[in-house]
C-alpha atoms as a PDB file:
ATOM      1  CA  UNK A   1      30.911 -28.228  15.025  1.00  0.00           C
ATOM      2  CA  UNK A   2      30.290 -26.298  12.207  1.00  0.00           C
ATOM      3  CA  UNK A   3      33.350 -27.962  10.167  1.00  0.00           C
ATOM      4  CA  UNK A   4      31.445 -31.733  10.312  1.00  0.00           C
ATOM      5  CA  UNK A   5      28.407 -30.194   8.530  1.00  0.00           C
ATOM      6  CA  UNK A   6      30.497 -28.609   6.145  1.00  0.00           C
ATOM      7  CA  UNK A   7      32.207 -31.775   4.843  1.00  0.00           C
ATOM      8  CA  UNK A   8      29.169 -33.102   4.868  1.00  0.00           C
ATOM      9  CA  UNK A   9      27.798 -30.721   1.988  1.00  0.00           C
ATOM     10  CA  UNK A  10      30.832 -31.142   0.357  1.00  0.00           C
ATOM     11  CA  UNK A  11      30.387 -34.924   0.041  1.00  0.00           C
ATOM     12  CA  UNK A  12      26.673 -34.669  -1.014  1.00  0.00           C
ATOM     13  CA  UNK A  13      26.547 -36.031  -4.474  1.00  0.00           C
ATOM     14  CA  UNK A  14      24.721 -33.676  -7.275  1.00  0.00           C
ATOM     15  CA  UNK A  15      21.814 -36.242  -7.254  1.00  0.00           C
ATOM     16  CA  UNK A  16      20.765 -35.453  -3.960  1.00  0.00           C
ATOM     17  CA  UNK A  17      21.673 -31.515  -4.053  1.00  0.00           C
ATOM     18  CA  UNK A  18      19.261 -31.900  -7.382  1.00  0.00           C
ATOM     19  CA  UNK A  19      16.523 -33.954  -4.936  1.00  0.00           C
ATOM     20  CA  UNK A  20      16.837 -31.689  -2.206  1.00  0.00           C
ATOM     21  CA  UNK A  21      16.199 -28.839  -4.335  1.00  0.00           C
ATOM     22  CA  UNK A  22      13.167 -30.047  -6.119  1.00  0.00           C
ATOM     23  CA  UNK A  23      11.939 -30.801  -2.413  1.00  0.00           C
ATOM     24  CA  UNK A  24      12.383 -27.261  -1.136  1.00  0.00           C
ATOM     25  CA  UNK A  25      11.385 -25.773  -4.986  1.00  0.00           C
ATOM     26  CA  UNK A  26       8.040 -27.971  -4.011  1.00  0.00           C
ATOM     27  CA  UNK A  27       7.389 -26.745  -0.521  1.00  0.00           C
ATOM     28  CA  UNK A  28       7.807 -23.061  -1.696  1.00  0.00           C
ATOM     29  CA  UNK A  29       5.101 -23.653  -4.318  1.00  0.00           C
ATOM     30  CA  UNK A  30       2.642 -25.063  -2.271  1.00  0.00           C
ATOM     31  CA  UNK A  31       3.305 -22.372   0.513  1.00  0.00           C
ATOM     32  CA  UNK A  32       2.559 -19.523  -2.614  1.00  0.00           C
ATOM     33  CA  UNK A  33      -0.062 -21.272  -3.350  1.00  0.00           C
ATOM     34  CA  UNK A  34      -1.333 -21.448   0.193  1.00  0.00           C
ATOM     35  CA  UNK A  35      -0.193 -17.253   0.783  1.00  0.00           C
ATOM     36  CA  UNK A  36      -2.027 -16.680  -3.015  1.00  0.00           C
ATOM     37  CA  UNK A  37      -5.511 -18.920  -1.470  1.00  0.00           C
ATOM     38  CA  UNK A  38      -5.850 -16.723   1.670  1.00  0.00           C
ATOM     39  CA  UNK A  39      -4.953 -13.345   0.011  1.00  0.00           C
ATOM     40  CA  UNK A  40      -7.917 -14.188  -2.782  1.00  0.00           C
ATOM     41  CA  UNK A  41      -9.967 -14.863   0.245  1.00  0.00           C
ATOM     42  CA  UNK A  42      -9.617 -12.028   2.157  1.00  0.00           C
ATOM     43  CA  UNK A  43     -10.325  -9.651  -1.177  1.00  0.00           C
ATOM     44  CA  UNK A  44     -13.304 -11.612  -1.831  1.00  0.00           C
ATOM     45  CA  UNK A  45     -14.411 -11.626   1.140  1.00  0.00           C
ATOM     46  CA  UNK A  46     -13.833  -7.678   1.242  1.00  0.00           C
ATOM     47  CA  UNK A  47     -15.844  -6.580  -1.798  1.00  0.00           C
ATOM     48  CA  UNK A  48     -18.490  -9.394  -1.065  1.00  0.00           C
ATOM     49  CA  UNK A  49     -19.435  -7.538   2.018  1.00  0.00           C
ATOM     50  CA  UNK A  50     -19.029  -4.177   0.337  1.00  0.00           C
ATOM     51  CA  UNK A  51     -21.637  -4.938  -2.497  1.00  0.00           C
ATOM     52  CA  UNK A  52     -23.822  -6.129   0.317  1.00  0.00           C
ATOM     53  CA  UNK A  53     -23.748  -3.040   2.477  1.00  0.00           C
ATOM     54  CA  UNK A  54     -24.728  -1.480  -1.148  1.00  0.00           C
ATOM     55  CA  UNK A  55     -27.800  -3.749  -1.675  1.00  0.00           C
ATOM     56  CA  UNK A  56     -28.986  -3.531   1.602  1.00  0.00           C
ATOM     57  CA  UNK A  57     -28.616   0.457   2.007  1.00  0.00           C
ATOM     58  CA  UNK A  58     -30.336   0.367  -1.176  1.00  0.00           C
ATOM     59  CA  UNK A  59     -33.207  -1.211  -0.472  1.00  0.00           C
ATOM     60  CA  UNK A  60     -33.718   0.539   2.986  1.00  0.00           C
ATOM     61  CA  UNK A  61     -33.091   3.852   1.525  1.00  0.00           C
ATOM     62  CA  UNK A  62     -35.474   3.242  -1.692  1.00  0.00           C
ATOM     63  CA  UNK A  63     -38.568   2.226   0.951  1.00  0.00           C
ATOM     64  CA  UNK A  64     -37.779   5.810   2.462  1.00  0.00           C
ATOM     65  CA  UNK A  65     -37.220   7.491  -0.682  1.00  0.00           C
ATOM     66  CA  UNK A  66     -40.493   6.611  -2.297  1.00  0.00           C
ATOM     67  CA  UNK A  67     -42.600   8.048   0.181  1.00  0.00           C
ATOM     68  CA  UNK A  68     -40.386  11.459   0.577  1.00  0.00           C
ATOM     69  CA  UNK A  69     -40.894  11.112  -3.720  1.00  0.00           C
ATOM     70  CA  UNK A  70     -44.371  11.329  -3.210  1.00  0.00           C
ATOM     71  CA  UNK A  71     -44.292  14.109  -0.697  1.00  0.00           C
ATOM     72  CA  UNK A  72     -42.156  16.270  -3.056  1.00  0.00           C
ATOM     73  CA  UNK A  73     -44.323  15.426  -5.754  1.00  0.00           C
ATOM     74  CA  UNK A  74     -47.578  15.892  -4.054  1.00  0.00           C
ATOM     75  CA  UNK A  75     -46.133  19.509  -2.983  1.00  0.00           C
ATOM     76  CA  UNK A  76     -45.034  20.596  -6.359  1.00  0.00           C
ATOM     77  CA  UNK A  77     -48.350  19.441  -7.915  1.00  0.00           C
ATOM     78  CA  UNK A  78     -50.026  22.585  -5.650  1.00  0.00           C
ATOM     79  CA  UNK A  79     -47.683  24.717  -8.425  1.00  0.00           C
ATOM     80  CA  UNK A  80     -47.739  22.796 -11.762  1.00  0.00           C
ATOM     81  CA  UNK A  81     -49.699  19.808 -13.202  1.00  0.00           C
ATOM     82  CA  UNK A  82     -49.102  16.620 -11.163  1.00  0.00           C
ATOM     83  CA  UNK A  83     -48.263  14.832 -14.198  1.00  0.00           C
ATOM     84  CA  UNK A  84     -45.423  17.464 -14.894  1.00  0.00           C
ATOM     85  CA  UNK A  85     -44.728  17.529 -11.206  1.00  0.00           C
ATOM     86  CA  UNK A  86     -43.664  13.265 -11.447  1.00  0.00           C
ATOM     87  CA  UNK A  87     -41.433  13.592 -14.372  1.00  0.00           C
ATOM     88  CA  UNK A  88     -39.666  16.294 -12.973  1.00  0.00           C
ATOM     89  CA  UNK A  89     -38.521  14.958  -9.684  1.00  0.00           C
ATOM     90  CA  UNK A  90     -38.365  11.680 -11.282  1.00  0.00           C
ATOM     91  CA  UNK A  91     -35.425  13.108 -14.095  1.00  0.00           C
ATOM     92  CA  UNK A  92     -33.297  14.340 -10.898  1.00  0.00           C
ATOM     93  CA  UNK A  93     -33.525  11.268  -9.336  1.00  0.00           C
ATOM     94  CA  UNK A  94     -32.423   9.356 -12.498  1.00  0.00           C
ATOM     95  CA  UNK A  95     -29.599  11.631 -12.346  1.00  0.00           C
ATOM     96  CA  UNK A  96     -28.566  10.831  -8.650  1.00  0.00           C
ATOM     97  CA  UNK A  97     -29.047   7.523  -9.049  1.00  0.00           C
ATOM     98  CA  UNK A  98     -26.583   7.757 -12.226  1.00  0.00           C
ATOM     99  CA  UNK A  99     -24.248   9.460 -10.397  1.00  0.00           C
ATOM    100  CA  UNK A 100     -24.240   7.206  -7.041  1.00  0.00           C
ATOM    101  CA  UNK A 101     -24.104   3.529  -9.087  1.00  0.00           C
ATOM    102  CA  UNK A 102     -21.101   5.040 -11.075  1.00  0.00           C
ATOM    103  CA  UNK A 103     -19.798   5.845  -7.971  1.00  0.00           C
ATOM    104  CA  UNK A 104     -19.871   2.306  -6.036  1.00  0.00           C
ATOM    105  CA  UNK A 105     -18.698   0.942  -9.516  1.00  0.00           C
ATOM    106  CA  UNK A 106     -15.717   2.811  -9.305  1.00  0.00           C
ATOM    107  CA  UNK A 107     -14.899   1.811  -5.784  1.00  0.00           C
ATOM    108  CA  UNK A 108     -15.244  -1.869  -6.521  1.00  0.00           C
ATOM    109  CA  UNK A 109     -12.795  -1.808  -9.428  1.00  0.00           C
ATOM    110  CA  UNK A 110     -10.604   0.429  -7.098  1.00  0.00           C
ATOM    111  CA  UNK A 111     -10.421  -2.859  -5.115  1.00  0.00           C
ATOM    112  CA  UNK A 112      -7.700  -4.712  -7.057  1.00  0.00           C
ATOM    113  CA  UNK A 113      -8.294  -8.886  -6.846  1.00  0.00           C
ATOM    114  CA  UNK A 114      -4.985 -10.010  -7.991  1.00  0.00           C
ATOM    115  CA  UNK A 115      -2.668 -11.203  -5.462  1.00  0.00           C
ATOM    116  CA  UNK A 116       0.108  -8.393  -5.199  1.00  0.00           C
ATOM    117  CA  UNK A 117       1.493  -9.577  -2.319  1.00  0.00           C
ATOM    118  CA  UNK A 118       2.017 -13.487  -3.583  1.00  0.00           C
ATOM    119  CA  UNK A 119       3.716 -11.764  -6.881  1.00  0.00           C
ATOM    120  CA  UNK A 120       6.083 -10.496  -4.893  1.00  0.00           C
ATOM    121  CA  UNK A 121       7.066 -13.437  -2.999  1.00  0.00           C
ATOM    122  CA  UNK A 122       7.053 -15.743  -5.948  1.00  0.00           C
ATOM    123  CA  UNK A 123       9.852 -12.872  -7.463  1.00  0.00           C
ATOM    124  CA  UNK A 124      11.338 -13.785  -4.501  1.00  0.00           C
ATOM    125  CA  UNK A 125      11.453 -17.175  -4.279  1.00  0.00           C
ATOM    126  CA  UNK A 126      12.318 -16.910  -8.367  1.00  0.00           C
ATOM    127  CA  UNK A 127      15.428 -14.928  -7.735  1.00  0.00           C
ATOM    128  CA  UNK A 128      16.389 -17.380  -4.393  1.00  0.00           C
ATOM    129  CA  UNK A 129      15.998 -20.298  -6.641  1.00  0.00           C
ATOM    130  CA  UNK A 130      18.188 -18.944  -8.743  1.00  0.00           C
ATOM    131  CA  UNK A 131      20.733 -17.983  -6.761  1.00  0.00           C
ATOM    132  CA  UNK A 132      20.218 -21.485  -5.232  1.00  0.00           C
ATOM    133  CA  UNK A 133      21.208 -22.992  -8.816  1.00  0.00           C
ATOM    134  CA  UNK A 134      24.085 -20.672  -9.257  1.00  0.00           C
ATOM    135  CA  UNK A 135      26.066 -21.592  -6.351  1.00  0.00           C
END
């Protein structure tokens, strides 16, 4: 059985080898671009919810964190002048708060958005469509 499809590629002319392959050239293109559309997704969708776990943990925490401010600054005033009680604790939390938006900003570039995975395949498919005009 195998032999009658084999004369039968044999007798295809180059037109339709030509046709076929820009049909099969198109299908892979518009399956990358499918693979590339839901990889982009899912990333997006990734550090979407990761900035807002950040927001929200920020604003819960900052409620919380005024009024401990105001405690620590209210207990420090028994010591030195209120005034010089404020702009102390308000320096090291500058600093903190420095130190923990640098941080999130490094873990959202961490989170590459290009579509590794449909760069590969596309190599792939670049290599088989070669290969595919060779023979």
């Amino acid at each position: 059985m195998a032999q009658p499809q084999q004369a039968y590629k044999e007798e295809r002319s180059l037109g339709e080898l030509f046709s076929e392959l820009a049909g099969e050239t198109g299908t892979l293109v518009r399956q990358e671009l499918s693979l590339a559309q839901a990889e982009l997704t899912k990333k997006a969708t990734s550090v979407g919810t990761n900035v807002g776990f950040l927001a929200a943990g920020g604003a819960v925490g900052y409620a919380g964190f005024l009024a401990i401010l105001a405690g620590v600054i209210i207990g420090i005033s028994h010591f030195i002048p209120a005034w010089l009680a404020a702009i102390l604790v308000g320096a090291i939390v500058s600093g903190t708060a420095y130190f923990l938006i640098m941080s999130a900003i490094e873990g959202i570039k961490k989170t590459g958005i290009s579509p590794t995975e449909t760069v590969e395949s596309i190599k792939e498919d670049a290599k088989w469509l070669k290969d595919q005009v060779n023979n």
